[in-house]
C-alpha atoms as a PDB file:
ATOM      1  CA  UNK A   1     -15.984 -40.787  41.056  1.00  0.00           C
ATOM      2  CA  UNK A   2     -19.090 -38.125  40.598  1.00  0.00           C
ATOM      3  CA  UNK A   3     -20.869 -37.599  37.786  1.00  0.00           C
ATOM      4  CA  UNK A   4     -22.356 -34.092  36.935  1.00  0.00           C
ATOM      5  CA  UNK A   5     -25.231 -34.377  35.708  1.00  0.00           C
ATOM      6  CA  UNK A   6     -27.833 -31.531  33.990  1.00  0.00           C
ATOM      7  CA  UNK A   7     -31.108 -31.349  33.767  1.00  0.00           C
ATOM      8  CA  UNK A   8     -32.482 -31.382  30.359  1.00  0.00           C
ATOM      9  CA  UNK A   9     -34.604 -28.742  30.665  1.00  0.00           C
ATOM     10  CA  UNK A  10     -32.324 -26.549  32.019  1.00  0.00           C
ATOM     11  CA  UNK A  11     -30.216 -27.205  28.656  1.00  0.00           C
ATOM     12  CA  UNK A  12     -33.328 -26.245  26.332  1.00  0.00           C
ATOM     13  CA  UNK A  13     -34.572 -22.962  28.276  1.00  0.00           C
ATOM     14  CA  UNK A  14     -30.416 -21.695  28.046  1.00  0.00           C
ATOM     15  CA  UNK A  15     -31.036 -22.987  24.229  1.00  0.00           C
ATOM     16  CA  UNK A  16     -33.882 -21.073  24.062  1.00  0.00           C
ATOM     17  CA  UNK A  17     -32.750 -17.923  25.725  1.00  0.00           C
ATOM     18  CA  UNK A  18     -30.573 -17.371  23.588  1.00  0.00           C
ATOM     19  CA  UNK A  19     -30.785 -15.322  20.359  1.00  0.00           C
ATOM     20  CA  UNK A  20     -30.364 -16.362  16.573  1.00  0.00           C
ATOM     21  CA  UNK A  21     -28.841 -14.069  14.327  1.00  0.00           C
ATOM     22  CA  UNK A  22     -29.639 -15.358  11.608  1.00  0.00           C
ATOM     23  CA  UNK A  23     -29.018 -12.382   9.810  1.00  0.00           C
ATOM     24  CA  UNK A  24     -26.571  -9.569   9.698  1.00  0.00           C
ATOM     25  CA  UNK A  25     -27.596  -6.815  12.151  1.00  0.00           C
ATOM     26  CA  UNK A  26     -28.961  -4.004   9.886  1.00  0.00           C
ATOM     27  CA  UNK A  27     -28.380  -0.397  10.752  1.00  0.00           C
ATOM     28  CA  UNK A  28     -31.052   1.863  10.773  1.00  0.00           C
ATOM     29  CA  UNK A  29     -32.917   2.122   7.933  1.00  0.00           C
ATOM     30  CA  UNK A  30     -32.207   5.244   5.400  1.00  0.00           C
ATOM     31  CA  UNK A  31     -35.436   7.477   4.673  1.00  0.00           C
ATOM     32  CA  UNK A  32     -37.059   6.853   1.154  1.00  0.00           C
ATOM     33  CA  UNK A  33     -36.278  10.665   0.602  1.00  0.00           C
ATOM     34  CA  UNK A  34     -32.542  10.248   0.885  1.00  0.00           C
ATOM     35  CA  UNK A  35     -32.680   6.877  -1.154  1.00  0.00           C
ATOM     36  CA  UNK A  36     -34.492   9.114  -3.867  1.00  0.00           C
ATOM     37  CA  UNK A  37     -31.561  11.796  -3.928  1.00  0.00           C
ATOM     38  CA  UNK A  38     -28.856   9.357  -4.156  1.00  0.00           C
ATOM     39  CA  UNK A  39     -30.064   7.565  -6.389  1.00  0.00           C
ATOM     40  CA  UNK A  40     -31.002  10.649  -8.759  1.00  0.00           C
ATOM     41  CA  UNK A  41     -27.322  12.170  -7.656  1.00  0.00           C
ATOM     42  CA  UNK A  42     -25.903   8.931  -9.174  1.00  0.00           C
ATOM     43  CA  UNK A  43     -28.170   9.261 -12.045  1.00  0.00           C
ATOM     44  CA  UNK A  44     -26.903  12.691 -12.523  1.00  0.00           C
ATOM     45  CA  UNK A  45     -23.575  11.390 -12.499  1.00  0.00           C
ATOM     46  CA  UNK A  46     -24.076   8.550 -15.137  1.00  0.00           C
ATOM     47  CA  UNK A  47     -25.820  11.176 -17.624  1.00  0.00           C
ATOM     48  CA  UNK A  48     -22.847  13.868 -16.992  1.00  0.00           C
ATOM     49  CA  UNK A  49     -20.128  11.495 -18.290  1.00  0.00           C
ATOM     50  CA  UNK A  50     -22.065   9.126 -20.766  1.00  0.00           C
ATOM     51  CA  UNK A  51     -24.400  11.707 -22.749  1.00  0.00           C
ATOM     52  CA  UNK A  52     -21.488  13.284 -24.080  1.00  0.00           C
ATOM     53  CA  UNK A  53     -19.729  10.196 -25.100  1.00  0.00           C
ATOM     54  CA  UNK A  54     -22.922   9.115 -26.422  1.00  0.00           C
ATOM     55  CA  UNK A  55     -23.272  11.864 -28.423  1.00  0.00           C
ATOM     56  CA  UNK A  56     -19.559  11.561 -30.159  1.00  0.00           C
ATOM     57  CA  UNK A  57     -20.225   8.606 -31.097  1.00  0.00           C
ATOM     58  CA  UNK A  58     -24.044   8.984 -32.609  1.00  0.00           C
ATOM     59  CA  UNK A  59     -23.260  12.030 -34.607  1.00  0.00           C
ATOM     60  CA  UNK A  60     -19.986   9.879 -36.084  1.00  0.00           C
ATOM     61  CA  UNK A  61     -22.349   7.646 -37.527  1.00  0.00           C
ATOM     62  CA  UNK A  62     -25.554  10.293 -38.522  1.00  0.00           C
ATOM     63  CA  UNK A  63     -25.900  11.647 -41.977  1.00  0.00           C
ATOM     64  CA  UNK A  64     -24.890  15.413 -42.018  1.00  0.00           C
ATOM     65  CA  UNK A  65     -28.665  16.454 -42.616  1.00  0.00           C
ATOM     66  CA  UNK A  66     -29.898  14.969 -39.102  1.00  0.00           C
ATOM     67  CA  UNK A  67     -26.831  16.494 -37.168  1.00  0.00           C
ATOM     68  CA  UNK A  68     -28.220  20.087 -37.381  1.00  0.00           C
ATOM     69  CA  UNK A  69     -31.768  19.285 -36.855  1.00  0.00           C
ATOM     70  CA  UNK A  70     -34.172  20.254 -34.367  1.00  0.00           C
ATOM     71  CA  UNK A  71     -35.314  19.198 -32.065  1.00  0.00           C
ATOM     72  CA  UNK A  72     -32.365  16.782 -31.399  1.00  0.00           C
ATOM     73  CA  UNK A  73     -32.096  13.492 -33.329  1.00  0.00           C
ATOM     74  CA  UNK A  74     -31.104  11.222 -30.421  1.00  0.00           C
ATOM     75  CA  UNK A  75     -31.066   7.829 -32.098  1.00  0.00           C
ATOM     76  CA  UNK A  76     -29.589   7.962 -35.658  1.00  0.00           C
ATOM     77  CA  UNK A  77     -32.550   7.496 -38.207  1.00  0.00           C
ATOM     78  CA  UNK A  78     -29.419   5.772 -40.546  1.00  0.00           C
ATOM     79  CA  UNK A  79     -26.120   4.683 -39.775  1.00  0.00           C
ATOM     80  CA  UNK A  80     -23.252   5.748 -42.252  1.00  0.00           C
ATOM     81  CA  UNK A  81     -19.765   5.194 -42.086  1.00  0.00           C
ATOM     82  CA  UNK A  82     -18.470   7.730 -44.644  1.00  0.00           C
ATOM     83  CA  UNK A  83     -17.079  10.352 -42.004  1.00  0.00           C
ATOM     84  CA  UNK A  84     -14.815   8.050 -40.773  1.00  0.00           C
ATOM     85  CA  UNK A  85     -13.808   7.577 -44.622  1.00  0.00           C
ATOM     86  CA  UNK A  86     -13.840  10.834 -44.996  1.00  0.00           C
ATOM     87  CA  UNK A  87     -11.898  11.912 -41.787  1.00  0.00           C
ATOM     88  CA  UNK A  88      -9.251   9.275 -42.532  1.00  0.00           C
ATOM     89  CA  UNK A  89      -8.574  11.019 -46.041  1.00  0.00           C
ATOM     90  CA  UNK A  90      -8.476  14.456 -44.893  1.00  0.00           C
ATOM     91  CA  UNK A  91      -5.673  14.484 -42.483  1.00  0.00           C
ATOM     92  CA  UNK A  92      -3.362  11.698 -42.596  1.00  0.00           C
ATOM     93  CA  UNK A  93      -4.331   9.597 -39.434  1.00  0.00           C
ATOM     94  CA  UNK A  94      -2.216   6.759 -40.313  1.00  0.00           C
ATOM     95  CA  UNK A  95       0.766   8.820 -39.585  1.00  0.00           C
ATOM     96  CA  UNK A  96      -1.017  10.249 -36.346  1.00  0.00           C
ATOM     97  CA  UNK A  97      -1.696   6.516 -35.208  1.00  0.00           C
ATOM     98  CA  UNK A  98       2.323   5.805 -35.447  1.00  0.00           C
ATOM     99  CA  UNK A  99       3.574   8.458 -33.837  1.00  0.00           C
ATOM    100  CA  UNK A 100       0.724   8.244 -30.897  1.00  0.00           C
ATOM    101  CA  UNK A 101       1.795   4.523 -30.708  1.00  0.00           C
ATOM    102  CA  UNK A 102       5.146   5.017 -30.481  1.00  0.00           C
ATOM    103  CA  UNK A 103       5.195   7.976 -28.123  1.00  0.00           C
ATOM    104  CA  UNK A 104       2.852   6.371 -26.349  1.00  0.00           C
ATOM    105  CA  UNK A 105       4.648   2.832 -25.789  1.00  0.00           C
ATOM    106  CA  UNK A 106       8.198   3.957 -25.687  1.00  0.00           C
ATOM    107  CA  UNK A 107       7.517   6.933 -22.912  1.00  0.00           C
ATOM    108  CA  UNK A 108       5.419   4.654 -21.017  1.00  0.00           C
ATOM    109  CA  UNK A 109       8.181   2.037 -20.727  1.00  0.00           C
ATOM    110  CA  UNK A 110      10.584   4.302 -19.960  1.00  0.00           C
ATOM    111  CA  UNK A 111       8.649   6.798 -17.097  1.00  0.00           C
ATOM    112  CA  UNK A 112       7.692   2.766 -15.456  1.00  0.00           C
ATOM    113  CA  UNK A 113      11.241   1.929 -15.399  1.00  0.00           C
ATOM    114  CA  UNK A 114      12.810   4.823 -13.830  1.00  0.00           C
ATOM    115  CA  UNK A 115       9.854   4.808 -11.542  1.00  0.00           C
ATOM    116  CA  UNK A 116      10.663   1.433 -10.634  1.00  0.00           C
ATOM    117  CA  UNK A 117      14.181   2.463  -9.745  1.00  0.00           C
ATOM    118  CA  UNK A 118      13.342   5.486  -8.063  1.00  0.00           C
ATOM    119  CA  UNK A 119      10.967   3.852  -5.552  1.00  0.00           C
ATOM    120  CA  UNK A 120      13.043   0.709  -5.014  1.00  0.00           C
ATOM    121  CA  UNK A 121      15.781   2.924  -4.045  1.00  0.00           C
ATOM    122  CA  UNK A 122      14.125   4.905  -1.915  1.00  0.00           C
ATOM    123  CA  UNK A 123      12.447   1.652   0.438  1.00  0.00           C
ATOM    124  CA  UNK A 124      15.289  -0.358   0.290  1.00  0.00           C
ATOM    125  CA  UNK A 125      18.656   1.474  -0.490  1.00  0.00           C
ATOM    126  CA  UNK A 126      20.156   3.954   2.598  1.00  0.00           C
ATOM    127  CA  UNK A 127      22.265   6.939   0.872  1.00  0.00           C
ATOM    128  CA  UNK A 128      22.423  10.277   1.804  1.00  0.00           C
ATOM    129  CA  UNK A 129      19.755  13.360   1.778  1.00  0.00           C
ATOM    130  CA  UNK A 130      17.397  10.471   1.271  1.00  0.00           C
ATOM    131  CA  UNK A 131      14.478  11.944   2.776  1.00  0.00           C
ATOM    132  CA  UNK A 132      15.325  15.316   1.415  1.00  0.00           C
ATOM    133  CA  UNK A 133      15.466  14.199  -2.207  1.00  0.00           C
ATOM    134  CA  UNK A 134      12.228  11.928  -1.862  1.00  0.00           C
ATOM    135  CA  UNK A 135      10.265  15.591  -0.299  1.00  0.00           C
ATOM    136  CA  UNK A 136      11.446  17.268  -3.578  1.00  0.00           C
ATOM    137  CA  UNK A 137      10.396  15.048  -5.930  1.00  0.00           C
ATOM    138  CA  UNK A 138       6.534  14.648  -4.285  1.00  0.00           C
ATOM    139  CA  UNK A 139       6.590  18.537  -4.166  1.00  0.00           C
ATOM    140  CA  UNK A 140       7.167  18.180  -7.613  1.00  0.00           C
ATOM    141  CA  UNK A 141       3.576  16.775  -7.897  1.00  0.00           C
ATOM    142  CA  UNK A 142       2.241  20.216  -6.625  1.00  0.00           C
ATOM    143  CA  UNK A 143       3.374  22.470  -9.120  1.00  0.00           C
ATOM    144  CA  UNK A 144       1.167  22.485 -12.278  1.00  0.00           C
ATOM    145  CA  UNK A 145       3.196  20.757 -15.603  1.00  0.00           C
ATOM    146  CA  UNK A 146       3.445  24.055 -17.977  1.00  0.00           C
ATOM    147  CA  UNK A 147       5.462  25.646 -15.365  1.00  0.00           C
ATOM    148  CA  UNK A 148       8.253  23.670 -17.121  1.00  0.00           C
ATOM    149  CA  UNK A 149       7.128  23.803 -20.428  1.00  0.00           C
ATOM    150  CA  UNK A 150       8.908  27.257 -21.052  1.00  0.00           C
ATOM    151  CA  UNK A 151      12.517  25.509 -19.981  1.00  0.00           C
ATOM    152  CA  UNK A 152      12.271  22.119 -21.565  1.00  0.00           C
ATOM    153  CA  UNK A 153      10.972  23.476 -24.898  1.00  0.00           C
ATOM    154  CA  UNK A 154      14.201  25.796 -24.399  1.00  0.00           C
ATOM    155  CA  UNK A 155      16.089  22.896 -23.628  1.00  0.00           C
ATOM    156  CA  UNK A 156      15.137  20.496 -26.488  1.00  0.00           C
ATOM    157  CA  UNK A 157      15.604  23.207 -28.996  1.00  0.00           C
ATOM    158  CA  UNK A 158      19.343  23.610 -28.140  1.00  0.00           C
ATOM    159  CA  UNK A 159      19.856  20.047 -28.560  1.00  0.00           C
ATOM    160  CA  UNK A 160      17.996  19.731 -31.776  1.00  0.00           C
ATOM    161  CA  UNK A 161      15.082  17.553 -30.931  1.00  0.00           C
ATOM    162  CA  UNK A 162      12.267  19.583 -32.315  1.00  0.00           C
ATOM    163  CA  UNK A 163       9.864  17.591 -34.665  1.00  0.00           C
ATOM    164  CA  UNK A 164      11.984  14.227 -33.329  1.00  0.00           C
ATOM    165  CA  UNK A 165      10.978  11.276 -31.206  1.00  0.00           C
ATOM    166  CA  UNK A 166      13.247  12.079 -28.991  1.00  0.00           C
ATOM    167  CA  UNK A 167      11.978  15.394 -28.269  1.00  0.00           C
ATOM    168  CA  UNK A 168       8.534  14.201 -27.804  1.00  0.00           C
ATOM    169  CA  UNK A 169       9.424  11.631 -25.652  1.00  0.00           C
ATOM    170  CA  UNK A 170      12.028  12.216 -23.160  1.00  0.00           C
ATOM    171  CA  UNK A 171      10.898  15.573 -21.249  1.00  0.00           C
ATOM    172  CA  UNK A 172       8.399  13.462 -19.962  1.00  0.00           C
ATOM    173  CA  UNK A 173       9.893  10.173 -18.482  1.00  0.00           C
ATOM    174  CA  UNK A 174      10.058  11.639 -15.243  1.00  0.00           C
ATOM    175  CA  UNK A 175       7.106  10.825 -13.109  1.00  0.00           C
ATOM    176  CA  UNK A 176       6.710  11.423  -9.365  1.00  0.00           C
ATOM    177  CA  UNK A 177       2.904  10.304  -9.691  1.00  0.00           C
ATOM    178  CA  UNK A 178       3.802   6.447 -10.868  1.00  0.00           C
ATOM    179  CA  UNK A 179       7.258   6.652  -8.371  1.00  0.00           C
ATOM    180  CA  UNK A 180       4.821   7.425  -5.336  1.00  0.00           C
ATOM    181  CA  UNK A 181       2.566   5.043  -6.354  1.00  0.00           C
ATOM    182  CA  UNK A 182       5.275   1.737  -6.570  1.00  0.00           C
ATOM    183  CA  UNK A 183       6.668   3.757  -3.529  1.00  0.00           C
ATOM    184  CA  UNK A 184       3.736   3.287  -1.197  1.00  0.00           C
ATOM    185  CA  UNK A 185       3.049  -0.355  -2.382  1.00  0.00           C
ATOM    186  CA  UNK A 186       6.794  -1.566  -2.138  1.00  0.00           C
ATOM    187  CA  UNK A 187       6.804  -0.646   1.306  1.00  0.00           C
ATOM    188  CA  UNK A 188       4.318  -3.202   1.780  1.00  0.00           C
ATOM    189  CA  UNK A 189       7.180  -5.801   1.134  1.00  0.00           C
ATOM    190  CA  UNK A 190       8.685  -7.554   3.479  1.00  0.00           C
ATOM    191  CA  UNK A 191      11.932  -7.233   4.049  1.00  0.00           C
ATOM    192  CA  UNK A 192      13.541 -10.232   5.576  1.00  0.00           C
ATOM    193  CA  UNK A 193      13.103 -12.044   1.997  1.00  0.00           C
ATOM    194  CA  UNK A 194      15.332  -9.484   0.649  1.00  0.00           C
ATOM    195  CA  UNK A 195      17.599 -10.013   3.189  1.00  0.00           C
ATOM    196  CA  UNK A 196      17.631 -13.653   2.756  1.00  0.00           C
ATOM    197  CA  UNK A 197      18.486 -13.357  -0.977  1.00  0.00           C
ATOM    198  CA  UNK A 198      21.465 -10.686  -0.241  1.00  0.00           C
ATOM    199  CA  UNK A 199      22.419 -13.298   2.211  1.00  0.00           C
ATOM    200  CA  UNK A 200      22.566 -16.006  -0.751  1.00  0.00           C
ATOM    201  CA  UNK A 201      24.424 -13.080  -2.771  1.00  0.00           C
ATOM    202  CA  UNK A 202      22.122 -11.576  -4.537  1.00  0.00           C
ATOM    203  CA  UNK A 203      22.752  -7.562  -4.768  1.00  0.00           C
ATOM    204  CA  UNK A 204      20.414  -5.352  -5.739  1.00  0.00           C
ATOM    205  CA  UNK A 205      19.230  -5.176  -9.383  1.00  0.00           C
ATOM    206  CA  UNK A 206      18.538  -9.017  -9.267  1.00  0.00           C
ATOM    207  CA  UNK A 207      16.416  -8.562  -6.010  1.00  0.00           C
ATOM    208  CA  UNK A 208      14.395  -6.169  -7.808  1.00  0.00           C
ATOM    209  CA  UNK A 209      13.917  -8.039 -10.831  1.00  0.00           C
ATOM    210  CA  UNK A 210      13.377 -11.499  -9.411  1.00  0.00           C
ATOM    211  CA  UNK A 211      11.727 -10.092  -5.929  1.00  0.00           C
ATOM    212  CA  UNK A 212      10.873  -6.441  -5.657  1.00  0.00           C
ATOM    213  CA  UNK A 213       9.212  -6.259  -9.576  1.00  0.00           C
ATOM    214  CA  UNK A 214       6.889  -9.779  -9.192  1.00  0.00           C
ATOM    215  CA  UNK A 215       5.702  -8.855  -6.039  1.00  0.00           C
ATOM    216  CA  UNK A 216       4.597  -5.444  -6.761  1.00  0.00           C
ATOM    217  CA  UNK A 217       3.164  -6.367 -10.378  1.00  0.00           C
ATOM    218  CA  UNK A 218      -0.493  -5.555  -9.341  1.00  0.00           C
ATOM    219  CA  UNK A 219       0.746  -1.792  -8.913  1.00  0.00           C
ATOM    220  CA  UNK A 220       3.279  -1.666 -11.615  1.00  0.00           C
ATOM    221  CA  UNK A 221       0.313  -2.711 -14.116  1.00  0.00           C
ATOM    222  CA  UNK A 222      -2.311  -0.246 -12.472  1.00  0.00           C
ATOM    223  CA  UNK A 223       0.796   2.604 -12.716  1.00  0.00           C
ATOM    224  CA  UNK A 224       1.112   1.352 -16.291  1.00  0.00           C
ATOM    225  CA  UNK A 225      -2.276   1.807 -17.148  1.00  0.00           C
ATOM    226  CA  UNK A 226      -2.425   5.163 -15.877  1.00  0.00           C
ATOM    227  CA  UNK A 227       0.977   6.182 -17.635  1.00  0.00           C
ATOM    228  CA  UNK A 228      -0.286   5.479 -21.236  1.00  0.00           C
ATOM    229  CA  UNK A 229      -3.571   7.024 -20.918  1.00  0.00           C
ATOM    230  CA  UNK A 230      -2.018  10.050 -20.010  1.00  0.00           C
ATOM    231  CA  UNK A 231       0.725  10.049 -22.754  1.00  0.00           C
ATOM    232  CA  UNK A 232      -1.753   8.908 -25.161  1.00  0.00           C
ATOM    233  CA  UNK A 233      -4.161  11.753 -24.387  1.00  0.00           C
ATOM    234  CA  UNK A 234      -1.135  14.734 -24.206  1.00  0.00           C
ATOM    235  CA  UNK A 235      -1.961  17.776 -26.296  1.00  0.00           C
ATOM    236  CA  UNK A 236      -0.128  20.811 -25.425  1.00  0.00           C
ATOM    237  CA  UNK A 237       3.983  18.959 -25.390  1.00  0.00           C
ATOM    238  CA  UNK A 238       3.529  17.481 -28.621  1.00  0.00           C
ATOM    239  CA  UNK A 239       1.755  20.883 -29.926  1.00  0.00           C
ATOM    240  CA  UNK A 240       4.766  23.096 -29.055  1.00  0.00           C
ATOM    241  CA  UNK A 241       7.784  20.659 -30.277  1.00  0.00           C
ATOM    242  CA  UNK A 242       6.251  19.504 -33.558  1.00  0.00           C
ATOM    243  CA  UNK A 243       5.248  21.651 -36.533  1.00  0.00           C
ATOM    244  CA  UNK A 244       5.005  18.909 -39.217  1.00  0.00           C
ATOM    245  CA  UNK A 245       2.370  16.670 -39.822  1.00  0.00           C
ATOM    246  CA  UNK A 246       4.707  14.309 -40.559  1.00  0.00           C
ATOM    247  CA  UNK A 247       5.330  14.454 -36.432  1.00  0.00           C
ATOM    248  CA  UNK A 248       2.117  14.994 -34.824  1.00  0.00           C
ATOM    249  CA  UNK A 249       0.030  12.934 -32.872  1.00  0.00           C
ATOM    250  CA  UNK A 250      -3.697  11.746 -32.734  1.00  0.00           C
ATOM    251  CA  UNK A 251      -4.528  15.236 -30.344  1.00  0.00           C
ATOM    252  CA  UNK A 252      -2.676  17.272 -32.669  1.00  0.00           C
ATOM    253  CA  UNK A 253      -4.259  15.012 -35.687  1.00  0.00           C
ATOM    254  CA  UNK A 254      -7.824  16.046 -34.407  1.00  0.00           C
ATOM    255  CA  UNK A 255      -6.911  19.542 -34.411  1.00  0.00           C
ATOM    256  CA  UNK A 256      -5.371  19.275 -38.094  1.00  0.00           C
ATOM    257  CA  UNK A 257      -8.633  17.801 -38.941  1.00  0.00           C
ATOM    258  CA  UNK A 258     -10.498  20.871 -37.931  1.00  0.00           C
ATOM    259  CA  UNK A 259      -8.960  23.329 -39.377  1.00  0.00           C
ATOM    260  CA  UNK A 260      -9.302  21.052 -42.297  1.00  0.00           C
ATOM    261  CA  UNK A 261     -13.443  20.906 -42.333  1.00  0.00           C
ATOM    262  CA  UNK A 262     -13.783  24.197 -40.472  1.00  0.00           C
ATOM    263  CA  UNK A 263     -16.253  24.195 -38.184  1.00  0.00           C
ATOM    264  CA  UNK A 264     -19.321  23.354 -40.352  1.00  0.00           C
ATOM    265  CA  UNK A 265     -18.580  19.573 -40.847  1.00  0.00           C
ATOM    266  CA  UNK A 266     -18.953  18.281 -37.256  1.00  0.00           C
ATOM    267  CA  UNK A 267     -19.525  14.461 -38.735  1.00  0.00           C
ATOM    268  CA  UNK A 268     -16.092  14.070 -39.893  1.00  0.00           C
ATOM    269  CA  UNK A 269     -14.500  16.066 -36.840  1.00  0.00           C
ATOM    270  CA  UNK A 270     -16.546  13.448 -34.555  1.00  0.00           C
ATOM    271  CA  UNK A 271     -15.797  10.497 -36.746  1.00  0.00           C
ATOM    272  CA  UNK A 272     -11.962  11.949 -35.987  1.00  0.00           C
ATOM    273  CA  UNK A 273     -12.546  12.312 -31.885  1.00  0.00           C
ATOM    274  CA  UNK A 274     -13.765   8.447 -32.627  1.00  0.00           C
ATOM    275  CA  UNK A 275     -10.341   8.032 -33.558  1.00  0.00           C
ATOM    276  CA  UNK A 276      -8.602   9.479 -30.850  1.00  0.00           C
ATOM    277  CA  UNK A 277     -10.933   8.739 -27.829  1.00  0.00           C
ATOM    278  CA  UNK A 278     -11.776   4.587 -29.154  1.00  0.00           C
ATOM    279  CA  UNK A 279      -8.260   2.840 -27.865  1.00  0.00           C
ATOM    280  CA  UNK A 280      -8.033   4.378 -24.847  1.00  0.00           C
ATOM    281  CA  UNK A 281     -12.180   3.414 -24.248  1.00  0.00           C
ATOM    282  CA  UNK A 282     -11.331   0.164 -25.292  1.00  0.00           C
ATOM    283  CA  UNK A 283      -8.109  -0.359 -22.967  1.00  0.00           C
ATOM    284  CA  UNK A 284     -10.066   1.202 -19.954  1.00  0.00           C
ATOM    285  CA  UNK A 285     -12.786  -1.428 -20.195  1.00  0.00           C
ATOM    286  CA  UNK A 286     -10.738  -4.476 -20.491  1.00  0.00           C
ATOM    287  CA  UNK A 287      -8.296  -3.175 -17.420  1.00  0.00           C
ATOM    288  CA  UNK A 288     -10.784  -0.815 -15.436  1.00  0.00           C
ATOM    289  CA  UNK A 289     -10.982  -4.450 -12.771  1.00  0.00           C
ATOM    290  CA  UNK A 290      -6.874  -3.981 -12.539  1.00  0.00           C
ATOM    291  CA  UNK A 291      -6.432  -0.556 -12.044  1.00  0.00           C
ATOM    292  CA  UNK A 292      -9.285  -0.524  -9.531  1.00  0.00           C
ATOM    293  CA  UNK A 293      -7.681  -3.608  -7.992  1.00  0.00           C
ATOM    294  CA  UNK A 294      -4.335  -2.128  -7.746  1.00  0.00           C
ATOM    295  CA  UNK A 295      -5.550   0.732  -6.318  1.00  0.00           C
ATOM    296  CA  UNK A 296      -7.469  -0.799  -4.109  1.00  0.00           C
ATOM    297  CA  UNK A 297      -4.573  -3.235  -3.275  1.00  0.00           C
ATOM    298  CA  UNK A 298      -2.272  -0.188  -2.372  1.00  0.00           C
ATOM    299  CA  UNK A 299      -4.607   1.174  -0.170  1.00  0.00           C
ATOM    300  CA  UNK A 300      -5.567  -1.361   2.206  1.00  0.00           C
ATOM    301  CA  UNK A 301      -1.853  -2.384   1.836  1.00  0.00           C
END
């Protein structure tokens, strides 16, 4: 029997030849000059989107003296709360919160169901004109929404759902955004388990509900998310089909307000925005991480 044997300094220069990474292998490094502009471009961004919001919410809180001075009064000198009293008991915003809430919750459950439906039938059911109905309904997403406004205010009028929930709600159940959305995540799924479970005898609406739904709950909640900030924030439906105050909602509520204080009380009109602009804030911080991760999700998916 022969032994192989190796010299041990043969073993430390082949150690020593070879090189340690002990780092990852940086690129080129970028030019202080383009660091500067991004980082001013970024800046730029940051003051675009917060001074504004920074400004609503200052001014709701500023006496009315230190709104109109000048040079700008940046940081309240005094914080009051009596234009959100006063708002409040100009218009009635308690009314405005209902019918935003319920608008907003009901139409949101219902556009998330049917898009639901829609996209599950379009991955996993075979019928007819299939592709020809799915190319339809994403051209939908090209045409502007007041090109329909004309017809379904025509339409709700004949069936006697102005100034109703109904009428407020309904027109706008259909969504092609939130459809494409589940669509392009559900095709992610694999489809052997669903085959499996139509094997055991499960038909369709239970393999959605028990398979399809769960597994695409990342999307569903990012599509959710995205569903109630627009119904929450909708201005010109609810303007056309409701003339009552009795029926209008927080957009329409803000408007009421102004013609209300005219244009010479901008504390209570900004204590009002507060209203309108603070849930939606509030439910965009706490679920910004899930509709980026959805997002994200359906992307790489």
């Amino acid at each position: 029997m022969s032994t192989l044997t190796v010299d041990k300094d043969q073993i430390a220069e082949a150690g020593s030849s070879t090189p340690r990474n002990k780092g990852r292998n940086r690129g080129p490094r970028r030019p202080a000059w383009k660091t500067g502009l991004l980082f001013a471009g970024v800046l730029a961004t940051i003051a675009v989107f917060f001074v504004p919001l920074y400004w609503l919410f200052s001014s709701a809180l500023k006496p009315h003296q230190d709104i109109y001075t000048w040079p700008l009064t940046w940081i309240p000198r005094e914080l009051t709360f009596s234009n959100f009293a006063e708002a409040w008991n100009s218009a009635p915003f308690d009314r405005f919160f209902l019918n935003s809430i319920i608008t907003t919750g009901v139409g949101t459950f219902l556009e998330i169901t049917l898009a639901i439906l829609c996209a599950y039938a379009f991955v996993f059911v075979d019928f007819k004109f299939k592709k020809i109905a799915f190319v339809l309904i994403i051209g939908s997403l090209m045409l502007p929404g007041h090109v329909t406004l004309i017809v379904n205010y025509i339409t709700v009028a004949n069936l006697g759902w102005l100034n109703t929930y109904a009428g407020l709600i309904l027109p706008g159940i259909a969504s092609a955004f939130a459809m494409f959305l589940l669509f392009q995540y559900m095709r992610t799924i694999d489809k052997d388990i669903l085959q499996a479970a139509e094997i055991d005898g499960a038909g369709h609406l239970r393999r959605m509900l028990t398979i399809v739904t769960p597994l695409s709950s990342p999307m569903i909640l990012t599509a959710t998310l995205i569903v109630m900030v627009g119904k929450w924030n909708e201005y010109v439906w609810p303007l056309i089909v409701t003339s009552t105050a009795d029926m209008r909602t927080l957009p329409i509520g803000l408007l009421f307000l102004r013609s209300q204080e005219g244009y010479s009380n901008w504390g209570v009109i900004m204590a009002g925005a507060v209203f309108v602009s603070l849930p939606m804030l509030i439910l965009f911080f706490l679920a910004q991480k899930r509709i980026i991760g959805g997002l994200a999700a359906g992307a790489m998916k």
